[in-house]
Protein backbone atom coordinates (compact mmCIF):
# COMPACT_ATOMS: atom_id res chain seq x y z
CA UNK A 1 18.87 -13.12 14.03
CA UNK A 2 15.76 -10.76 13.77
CA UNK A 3 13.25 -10.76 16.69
CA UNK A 4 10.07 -12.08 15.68
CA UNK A 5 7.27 -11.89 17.46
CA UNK A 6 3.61 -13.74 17.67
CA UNK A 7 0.79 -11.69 18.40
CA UNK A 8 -3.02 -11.22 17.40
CA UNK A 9 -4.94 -8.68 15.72
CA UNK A 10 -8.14 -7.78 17.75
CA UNK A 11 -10.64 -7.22 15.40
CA UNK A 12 -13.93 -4.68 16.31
CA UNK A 13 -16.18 -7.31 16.20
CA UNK A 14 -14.31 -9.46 18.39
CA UNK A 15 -11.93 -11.75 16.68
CA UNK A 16 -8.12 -12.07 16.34
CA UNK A 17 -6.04 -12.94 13.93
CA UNK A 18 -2.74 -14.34 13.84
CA UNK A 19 0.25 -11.83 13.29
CA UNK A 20 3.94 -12.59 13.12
CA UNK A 21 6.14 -9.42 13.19
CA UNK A 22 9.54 -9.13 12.81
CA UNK A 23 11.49 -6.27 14.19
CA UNK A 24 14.00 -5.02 12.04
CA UNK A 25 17.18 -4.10 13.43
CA UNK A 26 19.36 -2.54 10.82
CA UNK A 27 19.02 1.25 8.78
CA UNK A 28 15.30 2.03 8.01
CA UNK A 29 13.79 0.00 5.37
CA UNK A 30 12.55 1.94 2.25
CA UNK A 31 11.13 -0.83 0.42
CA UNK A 32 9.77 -4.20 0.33
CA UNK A 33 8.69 -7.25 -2.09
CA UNK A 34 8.18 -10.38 -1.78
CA UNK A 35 10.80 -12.98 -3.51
CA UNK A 36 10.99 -17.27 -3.57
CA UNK A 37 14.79 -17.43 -3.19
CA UNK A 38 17.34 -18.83 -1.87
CA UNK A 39 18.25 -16.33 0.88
CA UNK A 40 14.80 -15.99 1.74
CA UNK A 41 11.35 -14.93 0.52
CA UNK A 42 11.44 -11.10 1.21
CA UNK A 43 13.66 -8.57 -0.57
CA UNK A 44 14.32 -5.38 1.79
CA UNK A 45 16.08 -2.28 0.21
CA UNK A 46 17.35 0.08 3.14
CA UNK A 47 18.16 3.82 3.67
CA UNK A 48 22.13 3.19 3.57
CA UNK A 49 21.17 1.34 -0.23
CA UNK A 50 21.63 -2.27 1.09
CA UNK A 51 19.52 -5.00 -0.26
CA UNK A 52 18.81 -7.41 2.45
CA UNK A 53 17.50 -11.00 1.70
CA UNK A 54 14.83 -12.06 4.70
CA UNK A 55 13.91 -15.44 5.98
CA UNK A 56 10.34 -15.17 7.31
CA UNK A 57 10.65 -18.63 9.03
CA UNK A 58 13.99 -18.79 10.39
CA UNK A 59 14.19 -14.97 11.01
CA UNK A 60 17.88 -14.40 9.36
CA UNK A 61 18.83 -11.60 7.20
CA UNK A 62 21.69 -11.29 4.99
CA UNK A 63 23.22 -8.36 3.62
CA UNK A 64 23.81 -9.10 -0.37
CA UNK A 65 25.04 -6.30 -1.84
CA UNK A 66 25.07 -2.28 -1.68
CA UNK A 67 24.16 0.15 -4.87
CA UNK A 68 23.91 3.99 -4.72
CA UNK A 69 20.29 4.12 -5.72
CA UNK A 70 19.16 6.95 -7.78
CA UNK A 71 17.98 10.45 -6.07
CA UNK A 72 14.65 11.43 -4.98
CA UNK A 73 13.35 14.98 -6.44
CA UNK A 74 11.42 17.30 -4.47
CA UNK A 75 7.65 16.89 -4.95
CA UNK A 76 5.91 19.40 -7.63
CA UNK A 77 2.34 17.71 -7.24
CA UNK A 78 0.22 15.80 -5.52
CA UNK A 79 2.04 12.74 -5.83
CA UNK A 80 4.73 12.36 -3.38
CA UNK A 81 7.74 11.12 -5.02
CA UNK A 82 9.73 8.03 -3.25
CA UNK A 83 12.30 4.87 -4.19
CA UNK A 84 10.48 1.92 -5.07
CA UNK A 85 11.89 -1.88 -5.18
CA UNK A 86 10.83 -4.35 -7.57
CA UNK A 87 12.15 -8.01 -7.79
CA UNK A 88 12.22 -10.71 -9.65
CA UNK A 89 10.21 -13.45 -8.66
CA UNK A 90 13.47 -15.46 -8.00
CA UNK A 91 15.32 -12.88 -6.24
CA UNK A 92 17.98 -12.54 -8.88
CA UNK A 93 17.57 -9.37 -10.05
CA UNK A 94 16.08 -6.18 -8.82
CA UNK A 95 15.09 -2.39 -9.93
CA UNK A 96 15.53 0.36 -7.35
CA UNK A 97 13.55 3.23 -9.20
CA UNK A 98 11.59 6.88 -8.44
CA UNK A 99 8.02 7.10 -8.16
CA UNK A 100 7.22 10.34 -9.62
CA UNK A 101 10.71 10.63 -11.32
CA UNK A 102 12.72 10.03 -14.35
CA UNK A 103 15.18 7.29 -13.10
CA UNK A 104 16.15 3.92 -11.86
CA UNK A 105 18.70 0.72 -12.02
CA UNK A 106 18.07 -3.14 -12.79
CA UNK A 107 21.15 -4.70 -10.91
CA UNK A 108 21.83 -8.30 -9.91
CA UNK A 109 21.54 -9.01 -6.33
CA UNK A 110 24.05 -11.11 -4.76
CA UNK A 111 26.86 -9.21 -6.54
CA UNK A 112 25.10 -5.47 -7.12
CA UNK A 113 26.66 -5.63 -10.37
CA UNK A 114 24.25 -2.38 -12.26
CA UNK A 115 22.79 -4.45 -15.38
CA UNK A 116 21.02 -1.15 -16.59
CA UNK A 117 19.97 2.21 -16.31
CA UNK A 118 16.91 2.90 -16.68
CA UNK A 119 15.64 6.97 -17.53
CA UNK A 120 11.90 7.46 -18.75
CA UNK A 121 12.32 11.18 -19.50
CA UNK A 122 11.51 14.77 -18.64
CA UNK A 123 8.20 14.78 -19.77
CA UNK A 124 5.76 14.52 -16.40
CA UNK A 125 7.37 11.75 -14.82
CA UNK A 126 5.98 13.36 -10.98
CA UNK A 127 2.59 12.50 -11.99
CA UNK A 128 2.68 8.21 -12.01
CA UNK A 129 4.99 5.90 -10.21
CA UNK A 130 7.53 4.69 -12.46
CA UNK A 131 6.59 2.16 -15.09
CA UNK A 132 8.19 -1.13 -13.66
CA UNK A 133 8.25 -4.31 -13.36
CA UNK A 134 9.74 -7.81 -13.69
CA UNK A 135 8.03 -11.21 -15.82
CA UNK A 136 9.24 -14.23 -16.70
CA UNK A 137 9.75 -15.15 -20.28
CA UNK A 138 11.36 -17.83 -22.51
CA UNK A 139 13.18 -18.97 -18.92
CA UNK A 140 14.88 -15.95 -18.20
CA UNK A 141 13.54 -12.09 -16.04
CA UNK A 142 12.86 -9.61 -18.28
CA UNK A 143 12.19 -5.78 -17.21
CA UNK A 144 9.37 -3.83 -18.37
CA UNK A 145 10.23 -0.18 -17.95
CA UNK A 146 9.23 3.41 -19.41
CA UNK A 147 11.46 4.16 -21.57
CA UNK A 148 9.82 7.36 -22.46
CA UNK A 149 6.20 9.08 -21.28
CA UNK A 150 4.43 7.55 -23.91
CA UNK A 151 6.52 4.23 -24.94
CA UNK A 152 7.51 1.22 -22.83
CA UNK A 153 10.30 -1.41 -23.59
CA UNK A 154 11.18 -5.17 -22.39
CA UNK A 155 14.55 -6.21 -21.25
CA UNK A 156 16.40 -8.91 -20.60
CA UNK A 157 17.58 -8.29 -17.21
CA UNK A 158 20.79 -10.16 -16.89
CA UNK A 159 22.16 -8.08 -20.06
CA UNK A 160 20.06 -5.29 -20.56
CA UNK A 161 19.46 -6.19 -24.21
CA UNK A 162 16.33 -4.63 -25.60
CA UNK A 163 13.29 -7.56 -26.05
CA UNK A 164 11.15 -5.01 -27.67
CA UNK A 165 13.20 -3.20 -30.57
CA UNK A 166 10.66 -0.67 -32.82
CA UNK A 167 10.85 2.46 -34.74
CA UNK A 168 7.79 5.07 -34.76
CA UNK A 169 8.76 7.01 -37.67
CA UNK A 170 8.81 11.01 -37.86
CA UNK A 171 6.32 12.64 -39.68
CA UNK A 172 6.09 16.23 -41.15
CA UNK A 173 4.36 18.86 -39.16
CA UNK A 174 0.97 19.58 -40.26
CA UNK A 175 0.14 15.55 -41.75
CA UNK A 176 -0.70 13.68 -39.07
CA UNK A 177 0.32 11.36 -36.10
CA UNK A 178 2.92 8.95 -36.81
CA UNK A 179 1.71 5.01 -37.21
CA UNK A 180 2.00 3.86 -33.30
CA UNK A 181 2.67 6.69 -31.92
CA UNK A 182 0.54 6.45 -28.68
CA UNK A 183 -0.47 9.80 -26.52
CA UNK A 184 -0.78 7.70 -23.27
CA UNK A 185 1.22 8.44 -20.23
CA UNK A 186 1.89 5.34 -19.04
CA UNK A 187 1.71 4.61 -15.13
CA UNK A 188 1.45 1.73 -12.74
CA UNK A 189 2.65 -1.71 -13.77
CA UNK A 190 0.44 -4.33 -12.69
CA UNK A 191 0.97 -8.50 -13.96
CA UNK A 192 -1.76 -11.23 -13.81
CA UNK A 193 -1.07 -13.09 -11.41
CA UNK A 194 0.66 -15.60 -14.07
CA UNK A 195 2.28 -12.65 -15.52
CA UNK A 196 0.10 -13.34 -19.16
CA UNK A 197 -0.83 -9.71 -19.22
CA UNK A 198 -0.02 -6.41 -18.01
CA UNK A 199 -2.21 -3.83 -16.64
CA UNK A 200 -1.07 -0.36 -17.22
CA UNK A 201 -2.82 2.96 -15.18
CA UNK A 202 -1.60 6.25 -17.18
CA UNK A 203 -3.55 9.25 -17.98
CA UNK A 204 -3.78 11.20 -21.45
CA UNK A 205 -4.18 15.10 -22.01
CA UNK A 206 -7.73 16.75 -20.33
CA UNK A 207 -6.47 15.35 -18.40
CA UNK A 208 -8.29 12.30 -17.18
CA UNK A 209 -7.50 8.45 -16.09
CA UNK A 210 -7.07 5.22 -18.29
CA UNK A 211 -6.23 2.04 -18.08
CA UNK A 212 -5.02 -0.10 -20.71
CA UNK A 213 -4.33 -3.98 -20.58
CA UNK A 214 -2.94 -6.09 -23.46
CA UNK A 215 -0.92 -9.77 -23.86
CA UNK A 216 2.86 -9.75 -23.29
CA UNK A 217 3.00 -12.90 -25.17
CA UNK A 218 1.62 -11.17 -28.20
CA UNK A 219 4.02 -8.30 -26.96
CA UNK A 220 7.09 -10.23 -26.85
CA UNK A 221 6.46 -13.44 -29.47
CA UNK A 222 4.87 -11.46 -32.36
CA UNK A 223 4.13 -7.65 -32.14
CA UNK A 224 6.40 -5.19 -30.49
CA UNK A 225 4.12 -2.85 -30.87
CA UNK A 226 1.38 -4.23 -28.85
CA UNK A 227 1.75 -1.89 -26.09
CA UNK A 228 0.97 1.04 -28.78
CA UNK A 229 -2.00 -0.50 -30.45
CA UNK A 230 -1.61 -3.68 -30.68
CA UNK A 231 -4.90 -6.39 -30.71
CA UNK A 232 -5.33 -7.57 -27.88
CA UNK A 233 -5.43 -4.17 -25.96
CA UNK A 234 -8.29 -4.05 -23.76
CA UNK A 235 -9.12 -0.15 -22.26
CA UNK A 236 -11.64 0.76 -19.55
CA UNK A 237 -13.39 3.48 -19.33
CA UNK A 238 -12.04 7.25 -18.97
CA UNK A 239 -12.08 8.22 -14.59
CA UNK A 240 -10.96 11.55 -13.11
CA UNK A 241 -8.12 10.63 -11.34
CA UNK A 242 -4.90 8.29 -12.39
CA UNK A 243 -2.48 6.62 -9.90
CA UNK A 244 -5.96 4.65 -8.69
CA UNK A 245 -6.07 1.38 -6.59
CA UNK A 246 -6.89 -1.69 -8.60
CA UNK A 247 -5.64 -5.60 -8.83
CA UNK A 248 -6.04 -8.46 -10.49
CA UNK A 249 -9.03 -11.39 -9.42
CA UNK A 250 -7.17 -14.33 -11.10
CA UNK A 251 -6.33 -14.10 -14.50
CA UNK A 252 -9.05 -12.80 -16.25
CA UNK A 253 -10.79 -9.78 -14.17
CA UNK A 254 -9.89 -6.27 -12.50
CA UNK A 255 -11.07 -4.75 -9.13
CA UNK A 256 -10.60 -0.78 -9.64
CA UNK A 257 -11.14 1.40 -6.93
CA UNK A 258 -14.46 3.80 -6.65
CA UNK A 259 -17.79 3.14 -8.49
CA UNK A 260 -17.89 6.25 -10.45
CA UNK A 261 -19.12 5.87 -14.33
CA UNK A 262 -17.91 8.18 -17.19
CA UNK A 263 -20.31 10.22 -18.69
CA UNK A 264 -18.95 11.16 -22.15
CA UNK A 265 -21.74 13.41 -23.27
CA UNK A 266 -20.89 15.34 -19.79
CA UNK A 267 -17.37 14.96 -19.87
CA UNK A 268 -17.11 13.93 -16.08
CA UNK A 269 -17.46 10.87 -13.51
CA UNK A 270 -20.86 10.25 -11.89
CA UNK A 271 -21.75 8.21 -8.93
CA UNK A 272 -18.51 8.55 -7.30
CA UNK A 273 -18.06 6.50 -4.10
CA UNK A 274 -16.63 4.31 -1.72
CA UNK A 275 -16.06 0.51 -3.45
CA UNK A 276 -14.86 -0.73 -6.75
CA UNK A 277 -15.93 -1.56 -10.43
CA UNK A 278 -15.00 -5.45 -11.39
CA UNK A 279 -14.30 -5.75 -15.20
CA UNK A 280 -13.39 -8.38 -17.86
CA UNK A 281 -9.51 -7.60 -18.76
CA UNK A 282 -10.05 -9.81 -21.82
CA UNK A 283 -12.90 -8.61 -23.41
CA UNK A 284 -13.25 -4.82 -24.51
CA UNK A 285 -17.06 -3.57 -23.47
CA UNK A 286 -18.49 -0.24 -24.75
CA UNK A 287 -17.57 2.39 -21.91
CA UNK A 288 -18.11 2.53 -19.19
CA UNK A 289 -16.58 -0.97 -18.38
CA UNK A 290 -17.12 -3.10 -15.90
CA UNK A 291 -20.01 -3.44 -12.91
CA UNK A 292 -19.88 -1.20 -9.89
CA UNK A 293 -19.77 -2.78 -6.29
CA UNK A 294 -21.03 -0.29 -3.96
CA UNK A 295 -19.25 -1.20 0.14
CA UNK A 296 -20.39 0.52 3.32
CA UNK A 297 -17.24 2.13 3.80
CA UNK A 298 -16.37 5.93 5.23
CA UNK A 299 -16.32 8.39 1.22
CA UNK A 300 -13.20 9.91 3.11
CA UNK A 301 -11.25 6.48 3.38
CA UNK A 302 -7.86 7.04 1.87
CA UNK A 303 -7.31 3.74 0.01
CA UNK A 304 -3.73 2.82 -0.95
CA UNK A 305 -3.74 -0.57 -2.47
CA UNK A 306 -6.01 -3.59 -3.29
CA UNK A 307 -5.37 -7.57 -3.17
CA UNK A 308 -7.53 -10.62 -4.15
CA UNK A 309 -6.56 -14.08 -3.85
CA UNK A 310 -8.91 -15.05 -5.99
CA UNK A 311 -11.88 -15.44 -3.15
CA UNK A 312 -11.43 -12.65 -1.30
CA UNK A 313 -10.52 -8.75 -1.47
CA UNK A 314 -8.75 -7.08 0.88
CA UNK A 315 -9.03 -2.91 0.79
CA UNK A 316 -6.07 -1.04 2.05
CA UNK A 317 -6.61 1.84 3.31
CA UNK A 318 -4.43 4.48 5.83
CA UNK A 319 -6.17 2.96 8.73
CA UNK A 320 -6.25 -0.28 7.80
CA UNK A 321 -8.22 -2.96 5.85
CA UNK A 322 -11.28 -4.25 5.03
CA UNK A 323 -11.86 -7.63 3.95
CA UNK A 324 -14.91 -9.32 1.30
CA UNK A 325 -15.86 -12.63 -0.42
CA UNK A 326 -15.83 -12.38 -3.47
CA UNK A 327 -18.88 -14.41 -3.69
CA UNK A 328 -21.14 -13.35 -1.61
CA UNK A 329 -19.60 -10.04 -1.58
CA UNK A 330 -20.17 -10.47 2.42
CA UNK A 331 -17.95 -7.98 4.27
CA UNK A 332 -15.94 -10.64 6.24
CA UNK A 333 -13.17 -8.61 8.40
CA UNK A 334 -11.93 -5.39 9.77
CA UNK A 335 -8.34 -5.15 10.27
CA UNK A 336 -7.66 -2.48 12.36
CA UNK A 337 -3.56 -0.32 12.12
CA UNK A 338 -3.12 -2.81 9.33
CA UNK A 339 -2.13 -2.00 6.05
CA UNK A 340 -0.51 -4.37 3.70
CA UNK A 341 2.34 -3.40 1.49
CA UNK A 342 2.12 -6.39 -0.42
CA UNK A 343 0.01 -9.56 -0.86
CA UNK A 344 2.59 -12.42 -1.17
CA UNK A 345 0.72 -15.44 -3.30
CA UNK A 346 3.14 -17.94 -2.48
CA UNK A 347 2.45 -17.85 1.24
CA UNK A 348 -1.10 -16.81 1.13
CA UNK A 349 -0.71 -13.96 3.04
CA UNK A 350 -0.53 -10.01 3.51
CA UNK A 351 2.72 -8.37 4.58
CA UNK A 352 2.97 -4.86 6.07
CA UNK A 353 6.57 -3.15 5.86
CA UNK A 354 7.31 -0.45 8.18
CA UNK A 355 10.45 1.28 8.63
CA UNK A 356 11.49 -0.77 11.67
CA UNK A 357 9.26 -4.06 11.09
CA UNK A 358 7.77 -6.35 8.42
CA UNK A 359 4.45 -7.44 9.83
CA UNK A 360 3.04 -10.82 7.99
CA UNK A 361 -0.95 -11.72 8.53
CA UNK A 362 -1.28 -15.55 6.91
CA UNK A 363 -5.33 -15.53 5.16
CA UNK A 364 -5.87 -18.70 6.37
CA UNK A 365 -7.88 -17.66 9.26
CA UNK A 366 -10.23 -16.14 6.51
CA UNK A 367 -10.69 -20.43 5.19
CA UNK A 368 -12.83 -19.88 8.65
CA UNK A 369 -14.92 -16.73 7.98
């Protein structure tokens, strides 16, 4: 059994919210996502590459399998390079890859039997975490994964048979860019929360930022290449910097991080500062997309992650979080040392993973605020 502990968060302005902690007892944990299976609704990846199923209820752990996961290079830029777990949403099957590298494996998880390898190539991979992640289509997981800077693939994940089969032909030097070919490094993987699209945060050459969101039921019913250039490929604006906070708000809209608008004549962001820019992720706008929401916050806050329920926003930073309606765009909370890993939708609620502790704050207090 794991210890698990109730305790409050003491807010500055006075108020305390619920936390339930659980002190982990095995090998560091490296990773963390959230699952909805049968051995529990956490899936925990380890420094001795276990994977760990975790009952947040019951407090139980079970070891299901052990895989040699694939080695971390030393950095060569600003982004830190680091093993990353993703999951399917039924805790089947799982990818153990390197942020700011060239590898990773899909693998089954209650037998570790390796259903693919995955290898995005040489080309810059230290400069985006690696393209991954896991939908649900036609009844089965399926893999999204960089398959090379500028291409990604779908696959099923039992099998590792390819969903997403295309050629971009060669063409002769001196006439021209093949049809498709895309010069887009592709980043971050980010599903709607119903998995209907995909929101992708690469860079091209300058270099500067973009983000590029299209359907992966057009993707994977009708065009493969609708991650090139296909039609329903929505872009925002150009930004200075990639590798840039952002989530969904429901199906349909975008929370990035920062306020800053590009100014093509200039060839630069203005108005840079601390909040985000909300956007319509299924209707392409003239640049700069999207409306800026300015928030009293520190310009020096180092922001890792955002999450929306739908109602609310929660800003991650190193210190810890901030929380708005949506709405009113009221700041509602200050949660102080806490910063959430995840936001699990199934249990309404943000979960911090440490190396020795998963840390789970439940939002319904904010039903209250």
């Amino acid at each position: 059994m794991i210890t698990i502990n109730e305790s409050f968060l003491q807010a500055a302005h006075g108020a305390a919210y619920p936390l339930r902690s659980l002190a982990w007892p095995g090998p560091p944990i490296v990773d963390a996502c959230p699952v909805q299976a049968p051995y529990g609704q956490v899936l925990v990846l380890t420094t001795d590459g276990a994977l760990h199923g975790v009952d947040l209820d019951k407090g139980t752990s079970v070891e299901l399998c052990r895989v040699d996961v694939p080695a971390v290079p030393a950095p060569t830029c600003s982004f830190r390079p680091g093993l990353r777990l993703h999951a399917a949403e039924d805790g089947a099957h799982a990818a153990v890859v390197v942020d700011g590298g060239r590898h990773g494996i899909v693998l089954e998880t209650q037998s570790g039997a390796i259903t693919m390898r995955l290898d995005c190539g040489d080309y810059h991979p230290e400069q985006v975490p690696f393209s991954a992640c896991f939908l649900r289509h036609q009844g089965r997981n399926v893999i999204v994964h960089r398959s090379a800077w500028n291409r990604l693939d779908v696959a099923d994940a039992a099998s590792g048979k390819s969903l997403t089969e295309r050629v971009i032909a060669d063409v002769e030097a001196g006439k021209g860019s093949p049809e498709h070919k895309l010069n887009y490094f592709h980043g971050q993987l980010r599903p709607s929360p119903d998995g209907s699209r995909l929101l992708d945060d690469g860079w091209i050459w300058a270099p500067v930022a973009k983000m590029r969101i299209w359907s992966v039921a057009d993707w994977l019913d009708a065009n493969p290449w609708e991650s090139e250039d296909g039609a329903s490929m929505v872009e925002d604006a150009q930004r200075d910097d990639w590798n840039t906070p952002a989530c969904w708000i429901g199906e349909r809209h975008v929370a990035l991080w920062g306020t800053g608008e590009w100014v093509f004549d200039e060839f630069e962001e203005r108005g840079k500062g601390p909040g985000v820019r909300m956007f319509d992720a299924c209707v392409e706008t003239a640049p700069p997309a999207g409306s800026p929401w300015p928030m009293a916050l520190d310009e020096n806050l180092r922001v890792s992650d955002l999450f929306s329920d739908g109602r609310r926003l929660v800003i991650a930073a190193d210190t810890g979080s901030t929380v708005w309606d949506l709405a009113t765009r009221a700041h509602i909370a200050d949660l102080p040392g806490f910063t959430p890993r995840y936001h699990d939708r199934s249990r309404a609620s943000l979960v911090a993973v440490g190396a020795a502790a998963i840390v789970e704050l439940p939002l319904a207090w904010a039903d209250r605020a």
